[in-house]
Protein backbone atom coordinates (compact mmCIF):
# COMPACT_ATOMS: atom_id res chain seq x y z
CA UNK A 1 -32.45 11.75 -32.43
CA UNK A 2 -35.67 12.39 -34.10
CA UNK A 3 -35.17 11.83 -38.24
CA UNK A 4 -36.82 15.54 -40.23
CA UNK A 5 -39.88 14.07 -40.93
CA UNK A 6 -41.35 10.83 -39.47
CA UNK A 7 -44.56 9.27 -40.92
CA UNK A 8 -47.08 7.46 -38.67
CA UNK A 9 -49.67 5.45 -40.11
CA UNK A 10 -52.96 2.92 -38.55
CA UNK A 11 -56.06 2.27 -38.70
CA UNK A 12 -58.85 3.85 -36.55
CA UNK A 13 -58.16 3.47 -32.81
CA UNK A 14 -55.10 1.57 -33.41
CA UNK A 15 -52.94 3.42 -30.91
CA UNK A 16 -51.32 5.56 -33.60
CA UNK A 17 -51.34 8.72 -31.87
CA UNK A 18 -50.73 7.52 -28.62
CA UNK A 19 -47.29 5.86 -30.39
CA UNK A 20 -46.68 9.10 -31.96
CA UNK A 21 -47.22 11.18 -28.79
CA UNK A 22 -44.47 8.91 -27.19
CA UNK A 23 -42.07 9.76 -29.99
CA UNK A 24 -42.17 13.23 -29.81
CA UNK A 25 -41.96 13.08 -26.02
CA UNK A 26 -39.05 11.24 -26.10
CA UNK A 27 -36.84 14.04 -27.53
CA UNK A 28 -37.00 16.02 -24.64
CA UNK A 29 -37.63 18.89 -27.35
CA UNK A 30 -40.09 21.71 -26.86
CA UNK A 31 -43.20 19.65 -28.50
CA UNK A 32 -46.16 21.28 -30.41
CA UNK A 33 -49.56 19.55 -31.33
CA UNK A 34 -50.41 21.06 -34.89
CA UNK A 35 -54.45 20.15 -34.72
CA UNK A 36 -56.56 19.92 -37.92
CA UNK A 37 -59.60 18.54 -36.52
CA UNK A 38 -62.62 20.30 -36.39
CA UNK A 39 -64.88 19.94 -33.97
CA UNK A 40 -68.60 20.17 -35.60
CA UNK A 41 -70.04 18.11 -32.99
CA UNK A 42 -69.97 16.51 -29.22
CA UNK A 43 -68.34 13.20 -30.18
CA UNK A 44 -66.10 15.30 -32.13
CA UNK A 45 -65.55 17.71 -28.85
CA UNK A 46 -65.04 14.87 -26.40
CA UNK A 47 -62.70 12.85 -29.01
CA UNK A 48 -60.25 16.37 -29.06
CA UNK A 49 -60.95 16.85 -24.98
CA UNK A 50 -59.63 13.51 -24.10
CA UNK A 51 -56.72 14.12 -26.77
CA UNK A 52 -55.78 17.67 -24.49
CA UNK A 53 -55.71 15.40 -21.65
CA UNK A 54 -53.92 12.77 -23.04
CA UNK A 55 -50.87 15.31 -23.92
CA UNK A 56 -51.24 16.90 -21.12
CA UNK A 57 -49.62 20.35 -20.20
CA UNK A 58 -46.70 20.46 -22.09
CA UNK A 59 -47.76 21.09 -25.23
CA UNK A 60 -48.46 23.96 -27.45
CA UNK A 61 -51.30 23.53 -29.52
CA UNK A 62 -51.83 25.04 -33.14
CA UNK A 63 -54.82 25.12 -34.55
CA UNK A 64 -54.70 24.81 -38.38
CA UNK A 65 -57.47 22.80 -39.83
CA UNK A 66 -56.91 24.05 -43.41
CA UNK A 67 -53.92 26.05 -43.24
CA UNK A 68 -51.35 23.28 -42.24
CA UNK A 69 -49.06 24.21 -44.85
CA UNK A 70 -48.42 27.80 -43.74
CA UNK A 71 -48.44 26.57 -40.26
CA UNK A 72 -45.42 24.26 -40.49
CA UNK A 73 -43.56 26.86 -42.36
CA UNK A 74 -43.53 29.24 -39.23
CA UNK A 75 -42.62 26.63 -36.59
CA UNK A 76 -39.45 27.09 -34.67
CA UNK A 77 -36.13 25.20 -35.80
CA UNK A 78 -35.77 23.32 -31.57
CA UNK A 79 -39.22 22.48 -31.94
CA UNK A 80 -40.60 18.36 -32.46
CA UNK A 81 -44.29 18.75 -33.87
CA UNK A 82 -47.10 16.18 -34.15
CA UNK A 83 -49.40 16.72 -36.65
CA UNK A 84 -52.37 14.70 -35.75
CA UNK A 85 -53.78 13.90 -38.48
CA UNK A 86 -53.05 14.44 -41.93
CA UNK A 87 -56.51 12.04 -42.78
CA UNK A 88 -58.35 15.02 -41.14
CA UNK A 89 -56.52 17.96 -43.07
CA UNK A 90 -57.05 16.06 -46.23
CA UNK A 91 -60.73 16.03 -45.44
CA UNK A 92 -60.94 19.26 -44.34
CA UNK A 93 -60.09 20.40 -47.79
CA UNK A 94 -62.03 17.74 -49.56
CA UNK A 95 -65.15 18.71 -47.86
CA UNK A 96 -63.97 22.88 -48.64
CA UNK A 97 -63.68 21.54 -52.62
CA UNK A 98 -60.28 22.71 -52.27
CA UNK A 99 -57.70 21.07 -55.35
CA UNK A 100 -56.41 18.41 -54.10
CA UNK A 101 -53.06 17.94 -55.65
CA UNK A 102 -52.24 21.61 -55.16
CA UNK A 103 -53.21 21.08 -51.51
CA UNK A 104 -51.34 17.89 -51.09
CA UNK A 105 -48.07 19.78 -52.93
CA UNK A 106 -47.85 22.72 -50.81
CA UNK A 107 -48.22 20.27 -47.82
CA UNK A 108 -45.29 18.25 -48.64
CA UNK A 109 -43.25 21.09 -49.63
CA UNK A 110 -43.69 22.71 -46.40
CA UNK A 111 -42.28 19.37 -44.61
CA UNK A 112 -39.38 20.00 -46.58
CA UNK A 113 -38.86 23.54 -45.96
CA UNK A 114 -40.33 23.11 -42.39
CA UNK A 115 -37.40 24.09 -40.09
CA UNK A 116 -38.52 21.41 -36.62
CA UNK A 117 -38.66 17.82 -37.06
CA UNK A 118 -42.40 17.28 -38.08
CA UNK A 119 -44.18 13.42 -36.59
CA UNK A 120 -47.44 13.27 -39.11
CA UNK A 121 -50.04 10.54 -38.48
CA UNK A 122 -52.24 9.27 -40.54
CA UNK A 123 -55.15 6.59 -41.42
CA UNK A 124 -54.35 3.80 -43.64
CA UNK A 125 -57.26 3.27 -45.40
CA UNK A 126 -56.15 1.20 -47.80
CA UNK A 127 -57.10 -2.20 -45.76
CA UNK A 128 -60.92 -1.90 -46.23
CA UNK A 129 -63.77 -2.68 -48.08
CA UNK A 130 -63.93 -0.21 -51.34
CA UNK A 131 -66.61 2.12 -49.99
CA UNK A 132 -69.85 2.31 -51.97
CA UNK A 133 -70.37 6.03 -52.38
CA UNK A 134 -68.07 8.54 -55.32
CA UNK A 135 -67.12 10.56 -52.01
CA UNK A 136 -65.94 7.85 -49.98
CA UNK A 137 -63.99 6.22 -53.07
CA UNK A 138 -62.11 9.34 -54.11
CA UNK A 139 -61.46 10.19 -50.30
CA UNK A 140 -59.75 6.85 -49.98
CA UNK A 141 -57.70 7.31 -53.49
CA UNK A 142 -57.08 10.72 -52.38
CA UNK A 143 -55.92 8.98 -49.01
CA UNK A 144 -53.96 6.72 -50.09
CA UNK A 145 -51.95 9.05 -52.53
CA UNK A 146 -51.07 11.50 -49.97
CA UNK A 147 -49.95 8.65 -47.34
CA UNK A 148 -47.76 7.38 -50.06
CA UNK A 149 -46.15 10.35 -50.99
CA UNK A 150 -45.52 11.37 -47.21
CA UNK A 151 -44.21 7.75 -46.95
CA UNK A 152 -41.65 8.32 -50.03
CA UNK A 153 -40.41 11.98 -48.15
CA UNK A 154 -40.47 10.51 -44.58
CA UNK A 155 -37.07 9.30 -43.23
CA UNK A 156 -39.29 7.39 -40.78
CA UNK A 157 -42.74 5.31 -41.48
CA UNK A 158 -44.14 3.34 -38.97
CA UNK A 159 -47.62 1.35 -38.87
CA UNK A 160 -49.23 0.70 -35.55
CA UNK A 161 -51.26 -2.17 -35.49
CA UNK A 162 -53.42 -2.62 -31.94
CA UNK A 163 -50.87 -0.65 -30.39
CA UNK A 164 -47.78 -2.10 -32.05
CA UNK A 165 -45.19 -0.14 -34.33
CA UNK A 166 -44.27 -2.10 -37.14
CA UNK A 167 -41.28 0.04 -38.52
CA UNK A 168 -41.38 0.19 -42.71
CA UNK A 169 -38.94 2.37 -42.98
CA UNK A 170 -35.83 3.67 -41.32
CA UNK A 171 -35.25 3.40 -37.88
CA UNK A 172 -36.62 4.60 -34.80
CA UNK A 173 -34.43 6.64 -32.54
């Protein structure tokens, strides 16, 4: 069985989604895609096409680049959502000059109060180079404190390195 709240973290391209995907798939549960990309241009487009394909059919997508929080609180107790990615959402409100904190609170409140088991990915990056712009530095602290704080509320964190789940905490089903 599928712990409340399962945390999945990599780098770009490391298979992190794909690893989550497989998670969720393996409940057997009715699965929903909560999406917080936004597509603002065709790389962006065919990065979220091949994603659709990817899934496949069985999936219910929810579109809720900004209003994740809300989102989660109205999702269906048999339900195992992905929500792919939380590095997006958080930029997504960094680029809207949204608060921060605030955002990142009522975010992890409603994985508490969320009623389905919730799989969140997210970027670690933490591993890099510190970037040389104020936007890219406070994105990355910014980053790094929400992946920490879904790490400490997760029953489940896993990092997936070129494809392979290194578990860091709990155990996978």
């Amino acid at each position: 069985m599928l712990p409340k709240l399962s945390l999945i973290l990599g780098g770009a391209a490391s298979g992190k989604s794909v690893f989550a995907e497989k998670l969720v798939v393996s409940t057997g549960q009715p699965r929903m895609y909560l999406a917080t990309a936004q597509a603002f241009d065709a790389e962006m487009e065919a990065k979220v096409e091949k994603h659709l394909v990817q899934r496949g059919p069985d999936w219910q997508t929810i579109e809720s680049p900004l209003e994740t929080a809300q989102a989660l609180l109205n999702l269906p107790a048999n339900a195992v959502v992905l929500l792919d990615c939380a590095t997006m959402w958080l930029s997504n409100h960094l680029m809207a000059e949204n608060d921060l904190a605030t955002e990142q609170d009522n975010l992890l409140t409603a994985l508490r109060n969320c009623h389905a088991s919730v799989v969140v990915v997210s970027n670690e990056v933490g591993l890099d180079v510190v970037p040389e712009n104020k936007l890219a530095r406070q994105f990355r602290n910014a980053q790094g404190a929400l992946n920490q704080a879904l790490a400490h509320q997760a029953d489940l964190a896993v990092l997936v390195v070129a494809g392979l789940p290194m578990v860091l905490k709990g155990q996978l089903p």
